[in-house]
PDB file of N, CA and C in Angstrom:
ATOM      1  N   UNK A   1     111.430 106.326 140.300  1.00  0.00           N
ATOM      2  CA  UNK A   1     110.238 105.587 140.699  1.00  0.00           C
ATOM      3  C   UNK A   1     110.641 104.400 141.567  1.00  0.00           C
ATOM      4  N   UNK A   2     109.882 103.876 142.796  1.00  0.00           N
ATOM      5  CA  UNK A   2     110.125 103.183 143.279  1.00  0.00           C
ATOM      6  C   UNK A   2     109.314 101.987 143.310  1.00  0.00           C
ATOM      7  N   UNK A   3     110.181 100.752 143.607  1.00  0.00           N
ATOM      8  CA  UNK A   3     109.506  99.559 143.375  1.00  0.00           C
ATOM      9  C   UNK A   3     108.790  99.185 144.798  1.00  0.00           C
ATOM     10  N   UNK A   4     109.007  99.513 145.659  1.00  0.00           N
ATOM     11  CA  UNK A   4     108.409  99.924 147.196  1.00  0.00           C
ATOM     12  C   UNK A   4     107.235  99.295 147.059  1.00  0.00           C
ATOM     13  N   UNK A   5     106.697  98.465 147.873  1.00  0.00           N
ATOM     14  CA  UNK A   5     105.437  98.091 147.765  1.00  0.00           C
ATOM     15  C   UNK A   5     104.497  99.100 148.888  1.00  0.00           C
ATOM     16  N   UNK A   6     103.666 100.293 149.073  1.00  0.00           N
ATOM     17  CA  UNK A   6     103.104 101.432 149.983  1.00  0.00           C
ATOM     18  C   UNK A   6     101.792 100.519 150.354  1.00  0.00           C
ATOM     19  N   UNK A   7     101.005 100.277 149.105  1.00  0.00           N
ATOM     20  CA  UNK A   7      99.111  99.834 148.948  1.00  0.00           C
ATOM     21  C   UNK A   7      99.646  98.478 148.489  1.00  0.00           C
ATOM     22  N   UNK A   8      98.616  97.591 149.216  1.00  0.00           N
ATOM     23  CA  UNK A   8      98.096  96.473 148.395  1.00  0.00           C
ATOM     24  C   UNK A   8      97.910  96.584 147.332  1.00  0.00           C
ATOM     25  N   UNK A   9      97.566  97.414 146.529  1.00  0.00           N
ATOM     26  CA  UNK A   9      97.421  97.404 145.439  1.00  0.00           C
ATOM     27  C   UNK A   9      98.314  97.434 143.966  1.00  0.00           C
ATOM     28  N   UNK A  10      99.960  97.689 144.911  1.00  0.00           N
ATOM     29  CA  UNK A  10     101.101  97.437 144.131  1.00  0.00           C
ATOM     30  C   UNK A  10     101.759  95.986 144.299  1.00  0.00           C
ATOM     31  N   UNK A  11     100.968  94.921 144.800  1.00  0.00           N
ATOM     32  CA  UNK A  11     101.445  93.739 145.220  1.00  0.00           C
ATOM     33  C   UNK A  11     101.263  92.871 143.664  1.00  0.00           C
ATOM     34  N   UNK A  12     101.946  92.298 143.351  1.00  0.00           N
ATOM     35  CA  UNK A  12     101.528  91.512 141.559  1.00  0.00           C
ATOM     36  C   UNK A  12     100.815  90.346 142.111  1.00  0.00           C
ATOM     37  N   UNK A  13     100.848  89.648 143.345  1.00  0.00           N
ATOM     38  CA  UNK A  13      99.778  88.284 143.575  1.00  0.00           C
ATOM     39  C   UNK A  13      98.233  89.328 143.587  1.00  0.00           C
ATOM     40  N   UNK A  14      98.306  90.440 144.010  1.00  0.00           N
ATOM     41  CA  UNK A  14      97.109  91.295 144.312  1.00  0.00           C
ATOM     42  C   UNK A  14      96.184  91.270 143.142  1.00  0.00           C
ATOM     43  N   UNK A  15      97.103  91.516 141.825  1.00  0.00           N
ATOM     44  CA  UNK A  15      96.641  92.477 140.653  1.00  0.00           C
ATOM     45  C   UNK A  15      96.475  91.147 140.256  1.00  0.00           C
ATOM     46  N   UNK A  16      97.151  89.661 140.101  1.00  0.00           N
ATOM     47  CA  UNK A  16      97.021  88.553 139.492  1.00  0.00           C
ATOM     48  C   UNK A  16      95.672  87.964 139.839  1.00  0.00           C
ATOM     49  N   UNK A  17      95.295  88.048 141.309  1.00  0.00           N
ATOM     50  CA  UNK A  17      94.584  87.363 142.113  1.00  0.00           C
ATOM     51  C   UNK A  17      92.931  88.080 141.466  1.00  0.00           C
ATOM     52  N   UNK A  18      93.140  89.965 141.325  1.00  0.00           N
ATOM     53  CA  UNK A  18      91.520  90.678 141.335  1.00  0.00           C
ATOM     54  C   UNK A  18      91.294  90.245 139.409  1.00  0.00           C
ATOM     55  N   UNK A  19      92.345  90.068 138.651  1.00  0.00           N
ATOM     56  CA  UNK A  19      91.889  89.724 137.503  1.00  0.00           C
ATOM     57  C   UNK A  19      91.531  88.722 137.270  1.00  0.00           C
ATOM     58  N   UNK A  20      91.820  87.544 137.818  1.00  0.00           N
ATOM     59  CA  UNK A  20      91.154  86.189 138.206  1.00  0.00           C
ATOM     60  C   UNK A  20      89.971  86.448 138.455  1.00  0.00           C
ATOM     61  N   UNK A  21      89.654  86.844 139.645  1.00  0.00           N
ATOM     62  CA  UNK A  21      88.164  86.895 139.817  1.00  0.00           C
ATOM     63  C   UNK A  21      87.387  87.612 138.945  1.00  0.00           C
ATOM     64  N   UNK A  22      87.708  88.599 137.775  1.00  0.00           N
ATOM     65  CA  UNK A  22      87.040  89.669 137.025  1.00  0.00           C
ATOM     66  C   UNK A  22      87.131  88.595 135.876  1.00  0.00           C
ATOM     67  N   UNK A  23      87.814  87.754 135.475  1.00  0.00           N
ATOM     68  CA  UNK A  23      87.720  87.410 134.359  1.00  0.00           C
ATOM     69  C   UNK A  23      87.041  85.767 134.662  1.00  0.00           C
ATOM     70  N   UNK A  24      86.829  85.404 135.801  1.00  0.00           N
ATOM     71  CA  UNK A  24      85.902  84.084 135.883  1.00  0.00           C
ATOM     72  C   UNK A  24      84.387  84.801 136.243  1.00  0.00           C
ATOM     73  N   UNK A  25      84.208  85.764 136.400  1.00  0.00           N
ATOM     74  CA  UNK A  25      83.318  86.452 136.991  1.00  0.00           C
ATOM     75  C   UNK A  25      82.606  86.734 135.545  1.00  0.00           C
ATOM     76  N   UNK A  26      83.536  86.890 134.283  1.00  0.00           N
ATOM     77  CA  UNK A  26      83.074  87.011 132.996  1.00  0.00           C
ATOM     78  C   UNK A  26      82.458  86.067 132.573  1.00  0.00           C
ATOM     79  N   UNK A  27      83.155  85.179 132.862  1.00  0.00           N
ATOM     80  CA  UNK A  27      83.235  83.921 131.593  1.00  0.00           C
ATOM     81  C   UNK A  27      82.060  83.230 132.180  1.00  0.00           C
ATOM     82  N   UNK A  28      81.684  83.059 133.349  1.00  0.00           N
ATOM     83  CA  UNK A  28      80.682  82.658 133.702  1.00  0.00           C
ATOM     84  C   UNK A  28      79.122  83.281 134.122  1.00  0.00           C
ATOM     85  N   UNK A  29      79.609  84.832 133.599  1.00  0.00           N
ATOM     86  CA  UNK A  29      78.303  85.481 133.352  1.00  0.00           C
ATOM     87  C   UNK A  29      76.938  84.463 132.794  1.00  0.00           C
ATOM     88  N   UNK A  30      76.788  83.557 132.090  1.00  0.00           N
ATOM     89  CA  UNK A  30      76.131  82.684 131.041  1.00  0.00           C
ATOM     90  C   UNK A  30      75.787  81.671 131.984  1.00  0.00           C
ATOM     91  N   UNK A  31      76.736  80.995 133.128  1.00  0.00           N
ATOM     92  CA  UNK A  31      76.130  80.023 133.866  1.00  0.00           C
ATOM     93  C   UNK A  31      75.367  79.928 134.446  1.00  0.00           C
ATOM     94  N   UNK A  32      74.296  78.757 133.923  1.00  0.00           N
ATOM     95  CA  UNK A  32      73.237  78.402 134.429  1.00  0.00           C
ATOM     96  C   UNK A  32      73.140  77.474 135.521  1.00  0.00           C
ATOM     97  N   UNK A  33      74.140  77.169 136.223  1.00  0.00           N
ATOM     98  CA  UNK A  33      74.737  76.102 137.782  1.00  0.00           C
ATOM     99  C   UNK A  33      74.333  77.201 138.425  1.00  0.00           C
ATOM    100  N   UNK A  34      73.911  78.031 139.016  1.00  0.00           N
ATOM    101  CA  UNK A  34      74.026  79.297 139.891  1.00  0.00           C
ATOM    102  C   UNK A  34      74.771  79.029 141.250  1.00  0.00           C
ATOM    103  N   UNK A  35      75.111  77.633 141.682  1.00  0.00           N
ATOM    104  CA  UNK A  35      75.338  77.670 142.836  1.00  0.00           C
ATOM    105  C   UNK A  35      76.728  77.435 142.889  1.00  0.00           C
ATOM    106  N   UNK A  36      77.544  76.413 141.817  1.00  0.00           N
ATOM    107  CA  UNK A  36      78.654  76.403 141.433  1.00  0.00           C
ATOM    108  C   UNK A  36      79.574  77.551 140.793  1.00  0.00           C
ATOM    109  N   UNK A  37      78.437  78.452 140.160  1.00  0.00           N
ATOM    110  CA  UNK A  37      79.230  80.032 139.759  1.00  0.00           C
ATOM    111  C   UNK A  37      79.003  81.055 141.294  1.00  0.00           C
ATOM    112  N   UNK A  38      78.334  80.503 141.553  1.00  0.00           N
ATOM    113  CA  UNK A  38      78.538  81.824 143.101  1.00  0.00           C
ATOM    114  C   UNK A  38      79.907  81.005 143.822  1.00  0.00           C
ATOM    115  N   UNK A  39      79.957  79.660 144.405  1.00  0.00           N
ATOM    116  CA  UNK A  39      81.116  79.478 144.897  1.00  0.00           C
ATOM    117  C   UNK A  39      82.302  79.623 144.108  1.00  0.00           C
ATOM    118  N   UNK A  40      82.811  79.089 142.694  1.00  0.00           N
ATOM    119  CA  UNK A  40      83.399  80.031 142.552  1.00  0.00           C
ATOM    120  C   UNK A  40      83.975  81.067 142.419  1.00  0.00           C
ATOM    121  N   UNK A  41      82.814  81.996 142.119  1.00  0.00           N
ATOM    122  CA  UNK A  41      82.802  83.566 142.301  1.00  0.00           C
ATOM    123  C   UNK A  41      83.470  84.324 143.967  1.00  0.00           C
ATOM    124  N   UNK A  42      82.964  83.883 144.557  1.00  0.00           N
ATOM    125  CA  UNK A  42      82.848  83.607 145.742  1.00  0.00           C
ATOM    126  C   UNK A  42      83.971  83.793 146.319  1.00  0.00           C
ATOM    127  N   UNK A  43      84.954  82.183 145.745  1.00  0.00           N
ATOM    128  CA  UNK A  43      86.776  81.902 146.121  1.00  0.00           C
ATOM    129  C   UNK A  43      87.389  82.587 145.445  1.00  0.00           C
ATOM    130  N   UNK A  44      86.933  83.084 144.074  1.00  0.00           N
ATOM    131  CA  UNK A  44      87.881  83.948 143.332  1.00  0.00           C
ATOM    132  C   UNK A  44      88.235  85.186 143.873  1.00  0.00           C
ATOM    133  N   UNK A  45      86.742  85.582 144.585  1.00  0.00           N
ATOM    134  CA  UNK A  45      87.048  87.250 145.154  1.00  0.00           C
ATOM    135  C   UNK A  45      87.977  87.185 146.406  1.00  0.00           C
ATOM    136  N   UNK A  46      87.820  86.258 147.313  1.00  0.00           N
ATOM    137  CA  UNK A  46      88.529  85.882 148.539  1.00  0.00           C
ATOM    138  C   UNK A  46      89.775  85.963 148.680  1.00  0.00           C
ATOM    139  N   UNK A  47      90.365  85.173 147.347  1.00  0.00           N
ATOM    140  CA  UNK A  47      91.695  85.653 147.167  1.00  0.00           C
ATOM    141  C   UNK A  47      92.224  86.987 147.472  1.00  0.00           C
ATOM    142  N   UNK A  48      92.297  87.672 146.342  1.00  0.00           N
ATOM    143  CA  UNK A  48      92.768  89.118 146.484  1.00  0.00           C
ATOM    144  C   UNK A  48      91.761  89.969 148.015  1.00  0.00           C
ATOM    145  N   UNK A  49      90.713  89.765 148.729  1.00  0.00           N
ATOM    146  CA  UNK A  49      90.549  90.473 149.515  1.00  0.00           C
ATOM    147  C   UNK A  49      91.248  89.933 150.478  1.00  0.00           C
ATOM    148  N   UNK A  50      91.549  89.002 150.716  1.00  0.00           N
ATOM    149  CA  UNK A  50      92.158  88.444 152.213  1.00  0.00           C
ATOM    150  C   UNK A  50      93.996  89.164 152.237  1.00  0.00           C
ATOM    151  N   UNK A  51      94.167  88.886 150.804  1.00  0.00           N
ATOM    152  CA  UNK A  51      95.487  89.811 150.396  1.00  0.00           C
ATOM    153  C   UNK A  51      95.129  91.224 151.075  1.00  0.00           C
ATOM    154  N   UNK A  52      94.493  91.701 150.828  1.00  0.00           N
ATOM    155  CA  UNK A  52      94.168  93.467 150.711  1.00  0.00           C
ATOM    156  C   UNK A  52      93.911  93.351 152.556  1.00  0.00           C
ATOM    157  N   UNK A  53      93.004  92.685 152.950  1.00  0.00           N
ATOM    158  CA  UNK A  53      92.539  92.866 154.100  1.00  0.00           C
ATOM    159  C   UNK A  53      94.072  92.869 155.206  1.00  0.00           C
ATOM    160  N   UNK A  54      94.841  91.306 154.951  1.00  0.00           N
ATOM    161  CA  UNK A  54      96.029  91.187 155.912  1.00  0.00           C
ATOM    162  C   UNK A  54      97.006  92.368 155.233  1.00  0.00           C
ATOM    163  N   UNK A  55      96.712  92.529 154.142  1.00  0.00           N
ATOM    164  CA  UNK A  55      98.127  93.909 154.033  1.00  0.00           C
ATOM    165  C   UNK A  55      97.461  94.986 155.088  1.00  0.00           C
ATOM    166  N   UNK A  56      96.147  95.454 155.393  1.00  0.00           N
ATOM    167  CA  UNK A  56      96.052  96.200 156.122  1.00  0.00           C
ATOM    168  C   UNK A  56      96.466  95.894 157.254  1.00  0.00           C
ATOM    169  N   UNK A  57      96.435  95.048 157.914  1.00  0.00           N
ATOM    170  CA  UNK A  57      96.529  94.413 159.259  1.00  0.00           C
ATOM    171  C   UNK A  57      97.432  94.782 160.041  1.00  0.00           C
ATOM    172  N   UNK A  58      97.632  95.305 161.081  1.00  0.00           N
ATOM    173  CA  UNK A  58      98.692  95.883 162.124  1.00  0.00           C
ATOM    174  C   UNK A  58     100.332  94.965 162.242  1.00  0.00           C
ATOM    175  N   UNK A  59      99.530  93.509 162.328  1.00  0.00           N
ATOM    176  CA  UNK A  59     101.228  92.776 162.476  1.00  0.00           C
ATOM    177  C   UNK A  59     101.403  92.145 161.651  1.00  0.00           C
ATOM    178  N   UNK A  60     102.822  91.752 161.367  1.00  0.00           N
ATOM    179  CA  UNK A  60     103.226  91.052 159.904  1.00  0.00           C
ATOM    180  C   UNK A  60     102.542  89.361 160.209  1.00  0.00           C
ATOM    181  N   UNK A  61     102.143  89.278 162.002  1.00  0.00           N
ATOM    182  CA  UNK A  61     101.599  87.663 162.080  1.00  0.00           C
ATOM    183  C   UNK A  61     100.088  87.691 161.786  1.00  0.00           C
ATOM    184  N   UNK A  62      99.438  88.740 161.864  1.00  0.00           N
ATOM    185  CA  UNK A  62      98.300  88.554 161.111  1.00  0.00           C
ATOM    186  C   UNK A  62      98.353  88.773 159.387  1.00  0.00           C
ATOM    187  N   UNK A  63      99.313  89.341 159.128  1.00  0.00           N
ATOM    188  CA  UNK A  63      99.240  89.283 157.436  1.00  0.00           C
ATOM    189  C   UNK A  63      99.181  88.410 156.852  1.00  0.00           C
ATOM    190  N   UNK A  64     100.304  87.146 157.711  1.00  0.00           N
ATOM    191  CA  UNK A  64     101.096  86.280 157.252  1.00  0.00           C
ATOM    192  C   UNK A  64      99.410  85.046 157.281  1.00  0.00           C
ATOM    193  N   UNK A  65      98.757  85.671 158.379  1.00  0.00           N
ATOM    194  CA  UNK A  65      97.601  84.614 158.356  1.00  0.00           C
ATOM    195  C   UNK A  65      96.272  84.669 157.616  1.00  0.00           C
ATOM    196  N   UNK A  66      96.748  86.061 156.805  1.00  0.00           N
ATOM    197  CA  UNK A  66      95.245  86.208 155.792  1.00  0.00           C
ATOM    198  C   UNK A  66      96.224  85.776 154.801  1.00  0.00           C
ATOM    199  N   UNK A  67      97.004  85.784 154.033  1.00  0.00           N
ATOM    200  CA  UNK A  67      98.145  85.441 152.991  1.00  0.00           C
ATOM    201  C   UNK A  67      97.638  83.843 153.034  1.00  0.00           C
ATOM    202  N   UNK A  68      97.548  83.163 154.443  1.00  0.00           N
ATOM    203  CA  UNK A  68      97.318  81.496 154.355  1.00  0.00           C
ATOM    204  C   UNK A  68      95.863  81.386 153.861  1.00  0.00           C
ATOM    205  N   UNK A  69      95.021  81.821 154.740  1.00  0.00           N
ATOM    206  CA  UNK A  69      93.770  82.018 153.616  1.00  0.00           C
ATOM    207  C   UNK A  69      93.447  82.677 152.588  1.00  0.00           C
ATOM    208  N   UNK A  70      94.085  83.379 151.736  1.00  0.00           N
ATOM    209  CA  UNK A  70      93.922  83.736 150.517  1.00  0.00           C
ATOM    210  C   UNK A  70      94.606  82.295 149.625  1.00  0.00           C
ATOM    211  N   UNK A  71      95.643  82.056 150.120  1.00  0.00           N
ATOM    212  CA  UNK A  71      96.251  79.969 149.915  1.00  0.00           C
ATOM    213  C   UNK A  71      95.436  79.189 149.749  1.00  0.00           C
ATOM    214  N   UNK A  72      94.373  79.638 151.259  1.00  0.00           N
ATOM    215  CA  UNK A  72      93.386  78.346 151.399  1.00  0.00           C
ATOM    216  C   UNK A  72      92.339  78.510 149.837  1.00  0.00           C
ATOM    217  N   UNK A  73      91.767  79.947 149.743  1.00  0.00           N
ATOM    218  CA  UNK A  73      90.940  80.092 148.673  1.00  0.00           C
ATOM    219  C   UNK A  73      91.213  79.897 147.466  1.00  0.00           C
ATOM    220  N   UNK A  74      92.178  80.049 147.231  1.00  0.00           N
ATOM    221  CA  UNK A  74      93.108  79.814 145.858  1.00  0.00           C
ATOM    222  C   UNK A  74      92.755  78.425 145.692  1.00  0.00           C
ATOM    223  N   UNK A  75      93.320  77.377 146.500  1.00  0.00           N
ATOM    224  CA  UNK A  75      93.116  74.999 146.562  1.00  0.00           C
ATOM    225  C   UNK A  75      91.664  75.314 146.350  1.00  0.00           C
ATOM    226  N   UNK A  76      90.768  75.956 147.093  1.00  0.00           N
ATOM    227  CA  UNK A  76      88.985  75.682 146.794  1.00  0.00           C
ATOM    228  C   UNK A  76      88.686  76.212 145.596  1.00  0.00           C
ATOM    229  N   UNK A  77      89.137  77.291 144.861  1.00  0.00           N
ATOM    230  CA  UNK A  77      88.960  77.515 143.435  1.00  0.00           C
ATOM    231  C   UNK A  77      89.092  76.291 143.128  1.00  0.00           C
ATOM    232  N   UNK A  78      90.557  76.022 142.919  1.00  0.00           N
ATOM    233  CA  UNK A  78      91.077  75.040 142.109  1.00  0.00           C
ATOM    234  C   UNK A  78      89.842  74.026 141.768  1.00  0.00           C
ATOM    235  N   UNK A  79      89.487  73.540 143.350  1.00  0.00           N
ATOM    236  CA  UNK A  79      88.880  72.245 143.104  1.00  0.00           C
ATOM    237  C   UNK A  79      87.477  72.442 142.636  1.00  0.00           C
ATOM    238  N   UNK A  80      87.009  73.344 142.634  1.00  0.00           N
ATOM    239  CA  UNK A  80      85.445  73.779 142.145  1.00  0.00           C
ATOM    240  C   UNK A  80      85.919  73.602 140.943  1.00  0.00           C
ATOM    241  N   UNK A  81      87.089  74.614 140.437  1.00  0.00           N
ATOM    242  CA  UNK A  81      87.378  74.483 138.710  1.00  0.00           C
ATOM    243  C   UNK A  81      87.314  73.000 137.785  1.00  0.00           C
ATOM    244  N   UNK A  82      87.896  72.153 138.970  1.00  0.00           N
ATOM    245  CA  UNK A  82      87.677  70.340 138.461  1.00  0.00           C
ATOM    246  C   UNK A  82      86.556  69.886 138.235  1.00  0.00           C
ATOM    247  N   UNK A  83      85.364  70.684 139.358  1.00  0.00           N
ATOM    248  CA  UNK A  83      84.297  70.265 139.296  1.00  0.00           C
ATOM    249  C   UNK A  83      83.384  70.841 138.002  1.00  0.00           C
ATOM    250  N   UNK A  84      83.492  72.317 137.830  1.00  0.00           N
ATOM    251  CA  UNK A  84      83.234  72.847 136.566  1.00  0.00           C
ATOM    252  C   UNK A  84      83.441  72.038 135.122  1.00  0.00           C
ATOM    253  N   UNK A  85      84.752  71.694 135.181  1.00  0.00           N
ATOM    254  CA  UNK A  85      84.934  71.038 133.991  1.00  0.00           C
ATOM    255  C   UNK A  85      84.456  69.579 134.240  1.00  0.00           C
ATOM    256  N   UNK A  86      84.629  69.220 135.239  1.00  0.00           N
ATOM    257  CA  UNK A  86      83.719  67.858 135.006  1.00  0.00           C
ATOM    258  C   UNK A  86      82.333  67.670 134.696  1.00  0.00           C
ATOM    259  N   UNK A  87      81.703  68.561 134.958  1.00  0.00           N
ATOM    260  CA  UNK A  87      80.434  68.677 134.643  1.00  0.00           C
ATOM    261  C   UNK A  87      80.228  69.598 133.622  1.00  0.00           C
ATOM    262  N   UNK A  88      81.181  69.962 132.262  1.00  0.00           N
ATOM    263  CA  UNK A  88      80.891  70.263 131.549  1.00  0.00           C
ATOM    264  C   UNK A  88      80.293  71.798 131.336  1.00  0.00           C
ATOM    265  N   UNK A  89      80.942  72.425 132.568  1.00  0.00           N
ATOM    266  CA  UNK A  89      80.324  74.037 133.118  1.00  0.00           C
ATOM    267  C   UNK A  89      81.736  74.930 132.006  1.00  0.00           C
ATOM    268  N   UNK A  90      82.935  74.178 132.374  1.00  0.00           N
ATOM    269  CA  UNK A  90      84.278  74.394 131.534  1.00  0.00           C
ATOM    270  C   UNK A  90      84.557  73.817 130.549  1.00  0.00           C
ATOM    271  N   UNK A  91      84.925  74.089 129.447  1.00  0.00           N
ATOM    272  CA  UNK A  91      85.657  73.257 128.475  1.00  0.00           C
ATOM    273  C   UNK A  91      87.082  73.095 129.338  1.00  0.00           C
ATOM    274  N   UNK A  92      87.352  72.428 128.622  1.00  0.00           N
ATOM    275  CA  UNK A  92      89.178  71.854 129.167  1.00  0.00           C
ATOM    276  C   UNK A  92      89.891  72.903 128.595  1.00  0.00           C
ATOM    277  N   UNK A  93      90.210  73.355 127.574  1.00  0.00           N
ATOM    278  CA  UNK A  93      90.783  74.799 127.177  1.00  0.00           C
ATOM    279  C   UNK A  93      90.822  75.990 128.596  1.00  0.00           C
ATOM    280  N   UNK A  94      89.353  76.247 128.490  1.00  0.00           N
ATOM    281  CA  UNK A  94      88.953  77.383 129.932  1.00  0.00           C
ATOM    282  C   UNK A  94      89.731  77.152 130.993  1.00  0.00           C
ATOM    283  N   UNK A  95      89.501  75.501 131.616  1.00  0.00           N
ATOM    284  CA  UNK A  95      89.793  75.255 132.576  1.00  0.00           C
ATOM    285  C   UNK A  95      90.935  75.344 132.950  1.00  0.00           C
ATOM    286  N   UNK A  96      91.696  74.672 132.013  1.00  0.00           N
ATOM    287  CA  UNK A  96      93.592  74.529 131.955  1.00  0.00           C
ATOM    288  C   UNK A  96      93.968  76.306 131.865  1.00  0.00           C
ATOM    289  N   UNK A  97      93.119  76.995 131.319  1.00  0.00           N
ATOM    290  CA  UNK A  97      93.837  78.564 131.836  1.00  0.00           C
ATOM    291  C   UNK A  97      93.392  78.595 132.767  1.00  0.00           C
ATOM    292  N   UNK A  98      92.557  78.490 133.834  1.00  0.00           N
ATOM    293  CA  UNK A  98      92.152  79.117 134.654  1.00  0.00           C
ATOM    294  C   UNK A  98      93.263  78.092 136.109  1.00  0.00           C
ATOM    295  N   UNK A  99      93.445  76.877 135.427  1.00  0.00           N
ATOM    296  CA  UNK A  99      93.788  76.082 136.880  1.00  0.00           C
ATOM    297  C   UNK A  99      95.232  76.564 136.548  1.00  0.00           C
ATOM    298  N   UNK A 100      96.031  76.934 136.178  1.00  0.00           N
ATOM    299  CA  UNK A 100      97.525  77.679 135.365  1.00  0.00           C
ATOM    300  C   UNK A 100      97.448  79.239 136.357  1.00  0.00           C
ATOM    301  N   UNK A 101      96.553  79.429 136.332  1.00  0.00           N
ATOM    302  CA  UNK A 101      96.817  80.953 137.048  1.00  0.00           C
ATOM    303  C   UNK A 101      96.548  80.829 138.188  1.00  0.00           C
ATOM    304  N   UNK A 102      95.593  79.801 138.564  1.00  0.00           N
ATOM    305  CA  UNK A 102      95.376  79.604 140.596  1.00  0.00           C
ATOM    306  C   UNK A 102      96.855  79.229 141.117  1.00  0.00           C
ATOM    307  N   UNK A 103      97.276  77.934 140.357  1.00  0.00           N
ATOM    308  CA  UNK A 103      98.798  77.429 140.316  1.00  0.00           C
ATOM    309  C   UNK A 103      99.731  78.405 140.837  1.00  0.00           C
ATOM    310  N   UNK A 104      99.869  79.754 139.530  1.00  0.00           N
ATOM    311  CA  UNK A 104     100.492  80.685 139.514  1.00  0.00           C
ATOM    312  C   UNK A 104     100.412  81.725 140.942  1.00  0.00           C
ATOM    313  N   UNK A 105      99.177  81.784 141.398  1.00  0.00           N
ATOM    314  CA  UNK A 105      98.933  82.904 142.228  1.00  0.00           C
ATOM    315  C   UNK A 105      99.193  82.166 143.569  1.00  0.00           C
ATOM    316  N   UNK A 106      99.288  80.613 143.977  1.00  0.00           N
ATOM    317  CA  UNK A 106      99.470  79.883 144.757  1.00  0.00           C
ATOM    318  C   UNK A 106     100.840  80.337 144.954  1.00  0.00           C
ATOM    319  N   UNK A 107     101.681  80.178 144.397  1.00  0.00           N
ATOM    320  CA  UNK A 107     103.136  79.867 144.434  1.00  0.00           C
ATOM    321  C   UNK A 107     103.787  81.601 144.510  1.00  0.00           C
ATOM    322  N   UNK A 108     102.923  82.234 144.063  1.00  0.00           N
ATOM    323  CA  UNK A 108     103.235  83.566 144.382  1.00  0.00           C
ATOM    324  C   UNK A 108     103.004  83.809 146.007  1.00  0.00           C
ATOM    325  N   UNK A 109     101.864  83.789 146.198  1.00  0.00           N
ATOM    326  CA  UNK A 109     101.291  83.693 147.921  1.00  0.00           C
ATOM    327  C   UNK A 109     102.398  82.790 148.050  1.00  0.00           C
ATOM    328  N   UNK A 110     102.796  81.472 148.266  1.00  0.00           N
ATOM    329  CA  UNK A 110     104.135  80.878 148.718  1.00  0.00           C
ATOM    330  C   UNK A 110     105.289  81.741 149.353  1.00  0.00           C
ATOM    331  N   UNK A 111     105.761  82.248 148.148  1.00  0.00           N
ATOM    332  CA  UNK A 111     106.898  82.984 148.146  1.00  0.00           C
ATOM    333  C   UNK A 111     106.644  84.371 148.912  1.00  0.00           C
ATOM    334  N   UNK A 112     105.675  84.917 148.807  1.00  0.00           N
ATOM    335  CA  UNK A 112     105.232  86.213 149.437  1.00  0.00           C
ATOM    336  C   UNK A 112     105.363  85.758 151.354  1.00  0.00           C
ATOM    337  N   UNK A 113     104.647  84.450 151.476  1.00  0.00           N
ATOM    338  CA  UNK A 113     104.243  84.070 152.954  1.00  0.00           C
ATOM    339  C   UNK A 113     106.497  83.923 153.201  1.00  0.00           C
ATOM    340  N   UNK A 114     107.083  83.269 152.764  1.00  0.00           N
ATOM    341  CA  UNK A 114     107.769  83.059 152.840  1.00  0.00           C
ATOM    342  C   UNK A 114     109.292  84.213 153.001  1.00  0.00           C
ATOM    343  N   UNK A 115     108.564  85.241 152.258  1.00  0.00           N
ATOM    344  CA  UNK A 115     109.294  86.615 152.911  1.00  0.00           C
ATOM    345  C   UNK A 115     109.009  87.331 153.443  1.00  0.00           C
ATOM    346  N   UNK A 116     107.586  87.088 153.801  1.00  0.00           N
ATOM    347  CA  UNK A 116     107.282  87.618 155.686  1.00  0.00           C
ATOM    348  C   UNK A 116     107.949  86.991 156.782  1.00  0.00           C
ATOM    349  N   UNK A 117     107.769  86.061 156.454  1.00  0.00           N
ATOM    350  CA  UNK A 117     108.260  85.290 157.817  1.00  0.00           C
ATOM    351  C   UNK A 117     110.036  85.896 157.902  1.00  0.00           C
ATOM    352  N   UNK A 118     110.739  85.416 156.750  1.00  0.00           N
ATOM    353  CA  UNK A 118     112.125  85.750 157.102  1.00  0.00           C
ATOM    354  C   UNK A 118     112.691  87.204 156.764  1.00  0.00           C
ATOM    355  N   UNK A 119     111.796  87.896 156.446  1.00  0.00           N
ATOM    356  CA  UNK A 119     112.714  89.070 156.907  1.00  0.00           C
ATOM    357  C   UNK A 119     111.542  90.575 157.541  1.00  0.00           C
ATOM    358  N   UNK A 120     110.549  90.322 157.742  1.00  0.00           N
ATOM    359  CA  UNK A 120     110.049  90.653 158.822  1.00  0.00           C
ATOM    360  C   UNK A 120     109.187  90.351 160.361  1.00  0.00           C
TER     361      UNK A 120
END
């Protein structure tokens, strides 16, 4: 078996990024903010499609530039997530998992942008 990455869909920021959005997409089934759960909803999905979209993409310099906006969407989660819990949309429990895995999927996109560039 090979570790080969073929589909977006064998990428681990990919699979990290679509369960993020499936599982804030849960938890906020109940919210009554509608406008603060659509933008988050919103940045959560952005992530993993901008992944999926630049893996399709013909050159590794457009990959490398949906990879930065899936980056960019990842910081606007984040900061909606501050706003959630500040206004009491999050408990601090929720939140601290949820701002732990944007963190996580940030630094993954990092490292991912970072071995496009140098070795293709």
């Amino acid at each position: 078996m090979s570790n080969q990455i073929q589909k977006f869909e064998d990428l681990e920021v990919w699979q990290e990024a679509i369960n993020l959005a499936i599982d804030l997409t849960n938890e906020l089934n109940s919210c009554k903010d509608y406008g603060l759960k659509d933008q988050i909803t919103r940045s959560a999905v952005s992530i993993s499609s901008n992944i999926a979209e630049g893996f399709e993409r013909q050159s590794n310099k457009e990959y490398i530039q949906f990879l930065y906006i899936a980056k960019g969407s990842c910081g606007e989660l984040r900061t909606q997530l501050y706003i959630a819990y500040k206004t009491d949309v999050l408990s601090k429990e929720i939140f601290s998992t949820y701002l732990d895995k944007t963190h996580k999927i940030s630094a993954m996109l990092y490292n991912l942008i970072k071995t496009r560039y140098n070795n293709f």
